[in-house]
N, C-alpha and C. Protein backbone atom coordinates (compact mmCIF):
# COMPACT_ATOMS: atom_id res chain seq x y z
N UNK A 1 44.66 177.20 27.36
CA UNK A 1 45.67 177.12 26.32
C UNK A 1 45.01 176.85 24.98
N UNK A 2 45.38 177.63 23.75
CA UNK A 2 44.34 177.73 22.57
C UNK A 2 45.71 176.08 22.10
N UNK A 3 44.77 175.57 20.94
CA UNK A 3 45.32 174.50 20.18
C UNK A 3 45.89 175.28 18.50
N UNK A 4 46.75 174.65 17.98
CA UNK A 4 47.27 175.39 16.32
C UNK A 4 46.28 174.28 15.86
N UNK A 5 45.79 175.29 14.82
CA UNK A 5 44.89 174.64 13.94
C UNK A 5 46.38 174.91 12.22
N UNK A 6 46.12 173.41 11.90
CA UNK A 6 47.34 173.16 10.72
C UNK A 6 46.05 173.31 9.74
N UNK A 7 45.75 173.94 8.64
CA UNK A 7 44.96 173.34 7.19
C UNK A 7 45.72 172.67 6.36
N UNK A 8 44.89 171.77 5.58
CA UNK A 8 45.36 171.01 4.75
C UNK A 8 46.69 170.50 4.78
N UNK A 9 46.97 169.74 6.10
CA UNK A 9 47.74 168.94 6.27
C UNK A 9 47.97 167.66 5.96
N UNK A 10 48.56 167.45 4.69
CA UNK A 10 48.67 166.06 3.68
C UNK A 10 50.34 165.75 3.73
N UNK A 11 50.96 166.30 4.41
CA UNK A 11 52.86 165.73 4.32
C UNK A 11 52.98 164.59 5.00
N UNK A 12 53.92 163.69 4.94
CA UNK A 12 53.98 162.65 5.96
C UNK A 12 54.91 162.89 6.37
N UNK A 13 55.51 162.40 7.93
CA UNK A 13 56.92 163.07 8.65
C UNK A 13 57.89 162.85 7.69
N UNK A 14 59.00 163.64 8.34
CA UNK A 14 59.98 163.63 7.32
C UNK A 14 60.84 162.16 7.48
N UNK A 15 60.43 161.40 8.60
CA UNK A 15 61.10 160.02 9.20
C UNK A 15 60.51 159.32 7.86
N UNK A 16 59.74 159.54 7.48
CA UNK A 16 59.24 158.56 6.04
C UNK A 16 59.82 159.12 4.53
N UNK A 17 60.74 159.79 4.35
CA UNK A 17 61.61 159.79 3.32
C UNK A 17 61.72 159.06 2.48
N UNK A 18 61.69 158.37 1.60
CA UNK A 18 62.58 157.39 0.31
C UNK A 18 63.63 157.36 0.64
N UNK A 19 64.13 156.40 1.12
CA UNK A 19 65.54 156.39 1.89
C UNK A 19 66.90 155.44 0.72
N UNK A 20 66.30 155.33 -0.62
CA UNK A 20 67.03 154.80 -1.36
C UNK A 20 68.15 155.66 -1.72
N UNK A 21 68.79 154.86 -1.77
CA UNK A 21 70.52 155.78 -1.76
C UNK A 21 71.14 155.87 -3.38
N UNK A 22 70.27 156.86 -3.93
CA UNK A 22 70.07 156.99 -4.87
C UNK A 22 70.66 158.76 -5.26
N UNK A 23 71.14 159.15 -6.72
CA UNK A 23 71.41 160.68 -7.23
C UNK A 23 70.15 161.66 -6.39
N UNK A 24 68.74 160.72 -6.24
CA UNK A 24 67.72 162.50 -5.86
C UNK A 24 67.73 162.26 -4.06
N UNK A 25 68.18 161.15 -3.50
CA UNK A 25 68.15 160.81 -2.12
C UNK A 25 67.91 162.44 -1.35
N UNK A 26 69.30 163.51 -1.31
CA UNK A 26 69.43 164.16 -0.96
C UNK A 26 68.16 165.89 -1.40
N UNK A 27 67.97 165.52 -2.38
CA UNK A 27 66.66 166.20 -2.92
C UNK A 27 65.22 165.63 -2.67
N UNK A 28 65.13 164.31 -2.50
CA UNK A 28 63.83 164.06 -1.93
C UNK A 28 63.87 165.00 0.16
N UNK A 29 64.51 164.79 0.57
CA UNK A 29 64.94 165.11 2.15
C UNK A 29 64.56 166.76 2.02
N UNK A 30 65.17 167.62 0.93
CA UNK A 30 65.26 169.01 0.91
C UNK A 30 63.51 169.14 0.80
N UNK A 31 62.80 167.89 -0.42
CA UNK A 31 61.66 168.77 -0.61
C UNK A 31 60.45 168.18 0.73
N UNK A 32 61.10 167.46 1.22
CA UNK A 32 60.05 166.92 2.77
C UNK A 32 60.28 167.78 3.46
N UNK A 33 61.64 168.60 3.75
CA UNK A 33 61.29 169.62 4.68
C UNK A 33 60.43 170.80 4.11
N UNK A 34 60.70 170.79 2.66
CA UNK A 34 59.99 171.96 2.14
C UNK A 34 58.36 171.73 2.55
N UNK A 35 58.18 170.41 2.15
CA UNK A 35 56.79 170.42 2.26
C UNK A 35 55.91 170.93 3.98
N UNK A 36 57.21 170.50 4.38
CA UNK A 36 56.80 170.90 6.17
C UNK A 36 56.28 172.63 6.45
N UNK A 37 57.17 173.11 5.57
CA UNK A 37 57.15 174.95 5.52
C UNK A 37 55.32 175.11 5.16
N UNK A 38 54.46 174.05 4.75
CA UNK A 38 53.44 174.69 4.46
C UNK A 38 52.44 174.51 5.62
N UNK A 39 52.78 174.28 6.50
CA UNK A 39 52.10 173.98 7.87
C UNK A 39 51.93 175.83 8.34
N UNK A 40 50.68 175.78 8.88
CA UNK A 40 50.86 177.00 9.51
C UNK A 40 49.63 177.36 10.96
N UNK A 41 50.44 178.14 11.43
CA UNK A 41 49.54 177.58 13.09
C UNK A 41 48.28 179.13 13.18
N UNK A 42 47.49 178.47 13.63
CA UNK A 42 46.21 179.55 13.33
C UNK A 42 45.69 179.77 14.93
N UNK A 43 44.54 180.55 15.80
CA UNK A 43 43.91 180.57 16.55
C UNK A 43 42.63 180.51 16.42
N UNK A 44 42.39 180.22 15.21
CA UNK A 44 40.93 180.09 14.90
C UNK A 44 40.76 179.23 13.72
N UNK A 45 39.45 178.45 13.90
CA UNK A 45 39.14 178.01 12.53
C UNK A 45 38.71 178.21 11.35
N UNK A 46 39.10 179.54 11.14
CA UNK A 46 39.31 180.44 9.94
C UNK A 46 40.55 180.89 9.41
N UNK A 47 41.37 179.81 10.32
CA UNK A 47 42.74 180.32 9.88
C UNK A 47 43.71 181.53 10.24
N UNK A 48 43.18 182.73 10.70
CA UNK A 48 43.73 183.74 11.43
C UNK A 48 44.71 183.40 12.46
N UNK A 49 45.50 184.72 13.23
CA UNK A 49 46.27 184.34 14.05
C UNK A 49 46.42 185.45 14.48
N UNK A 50 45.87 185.56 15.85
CA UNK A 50 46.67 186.46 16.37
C UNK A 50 47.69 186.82 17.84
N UNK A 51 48.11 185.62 17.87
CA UNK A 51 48.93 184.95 19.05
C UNK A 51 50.74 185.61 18.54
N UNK A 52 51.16 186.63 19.28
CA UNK A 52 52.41 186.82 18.40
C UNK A 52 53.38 186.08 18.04
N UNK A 53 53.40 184.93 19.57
CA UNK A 53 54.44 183.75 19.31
C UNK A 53 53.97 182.82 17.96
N UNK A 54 52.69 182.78 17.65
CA UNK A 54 52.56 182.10 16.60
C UNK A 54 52.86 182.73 15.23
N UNK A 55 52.96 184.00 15.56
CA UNK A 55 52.94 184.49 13.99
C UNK A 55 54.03 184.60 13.16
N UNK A 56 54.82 184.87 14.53
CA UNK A 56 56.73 184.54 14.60
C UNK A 56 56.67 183.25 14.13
N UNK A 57 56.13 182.31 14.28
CA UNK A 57 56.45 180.87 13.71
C UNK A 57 56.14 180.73 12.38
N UNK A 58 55.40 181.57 12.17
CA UNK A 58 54.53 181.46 10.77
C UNK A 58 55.64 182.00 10.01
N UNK A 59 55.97 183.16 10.43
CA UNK A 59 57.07 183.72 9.66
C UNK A 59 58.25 182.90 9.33
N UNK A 60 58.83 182.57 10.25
CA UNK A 60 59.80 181.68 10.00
C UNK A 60 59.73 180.41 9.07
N UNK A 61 58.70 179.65 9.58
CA UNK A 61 57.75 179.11 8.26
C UNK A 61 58.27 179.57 6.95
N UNK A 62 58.14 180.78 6.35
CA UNK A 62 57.89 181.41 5.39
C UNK A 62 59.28 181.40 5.11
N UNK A 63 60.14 181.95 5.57
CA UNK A 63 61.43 182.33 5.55
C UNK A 63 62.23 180.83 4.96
N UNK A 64 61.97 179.61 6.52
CA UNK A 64 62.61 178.20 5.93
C UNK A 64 62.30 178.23 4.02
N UNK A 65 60.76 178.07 3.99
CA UNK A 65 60.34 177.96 2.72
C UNK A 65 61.26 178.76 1.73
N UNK A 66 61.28 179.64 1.96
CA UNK A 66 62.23 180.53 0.94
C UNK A 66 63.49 179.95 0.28
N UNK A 67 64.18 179.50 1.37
CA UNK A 67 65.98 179.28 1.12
C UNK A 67 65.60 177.98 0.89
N UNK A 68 64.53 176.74 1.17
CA UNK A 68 64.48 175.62 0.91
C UNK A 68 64.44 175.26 -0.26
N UNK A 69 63.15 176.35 -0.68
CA UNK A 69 63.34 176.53 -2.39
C UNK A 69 64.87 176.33 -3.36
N UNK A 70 65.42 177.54 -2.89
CA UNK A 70 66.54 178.24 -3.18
C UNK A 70 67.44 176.74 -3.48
N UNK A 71 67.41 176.16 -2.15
CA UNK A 71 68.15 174.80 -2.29
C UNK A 71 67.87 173.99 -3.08
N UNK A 72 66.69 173.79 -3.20
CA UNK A 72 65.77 172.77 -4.30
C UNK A 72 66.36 172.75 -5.38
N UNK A 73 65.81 174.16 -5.96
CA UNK A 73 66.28 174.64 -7.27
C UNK A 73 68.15 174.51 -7.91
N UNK A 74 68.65 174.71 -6.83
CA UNK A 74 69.94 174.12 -7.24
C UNK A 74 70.43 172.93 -7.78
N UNK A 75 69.75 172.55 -6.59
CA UNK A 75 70.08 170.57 -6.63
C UNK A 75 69.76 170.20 -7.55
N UNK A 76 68.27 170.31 -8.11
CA UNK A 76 68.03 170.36 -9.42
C UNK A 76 68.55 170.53 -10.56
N UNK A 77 69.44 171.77 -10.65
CA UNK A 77 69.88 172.53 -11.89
C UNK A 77 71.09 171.88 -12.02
N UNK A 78 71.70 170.72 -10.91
CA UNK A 78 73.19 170.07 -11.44
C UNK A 78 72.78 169.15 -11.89
């Protein structure tokens, strides 16, 4: 069984939030998951992938990231 190699993995779980019940409460939460979207699972330590179930994840990855943005940017703009 190969292992996911994550790079530059600096997020802390999302269980560690700023949990102050505060106007950005709900925007700090949006950008911890965002930050999660930058995880990405490799088969080598060069970062590659060519495991299809992984690449599907990667994608999706990509996709969360997208609309997380999308959300960000809203929350923001009120």
């Amino acid at each position: 069984m190969k292992t996911g190699i994550v790079e530059n993995l600096t997020q802390q779980s999302i269980i560690n939030v700023d949990g102050t019940p505060d106007e950005n409460y709900a925007l700090r939460i949006l950008q911890a998951y965002r930050e999660n979207c930058n995880c990405k699972f490799a088969t080598g330590t060069n970062g590659e992938c060519d495991n299809p179930l992984l690449i599907t994840m990667n994608e999706h990855q990509d996709q969360r990231a997208e609309l997380l943005n999308k959300a960000i940017s809203k929350l923001i703009a009120i």
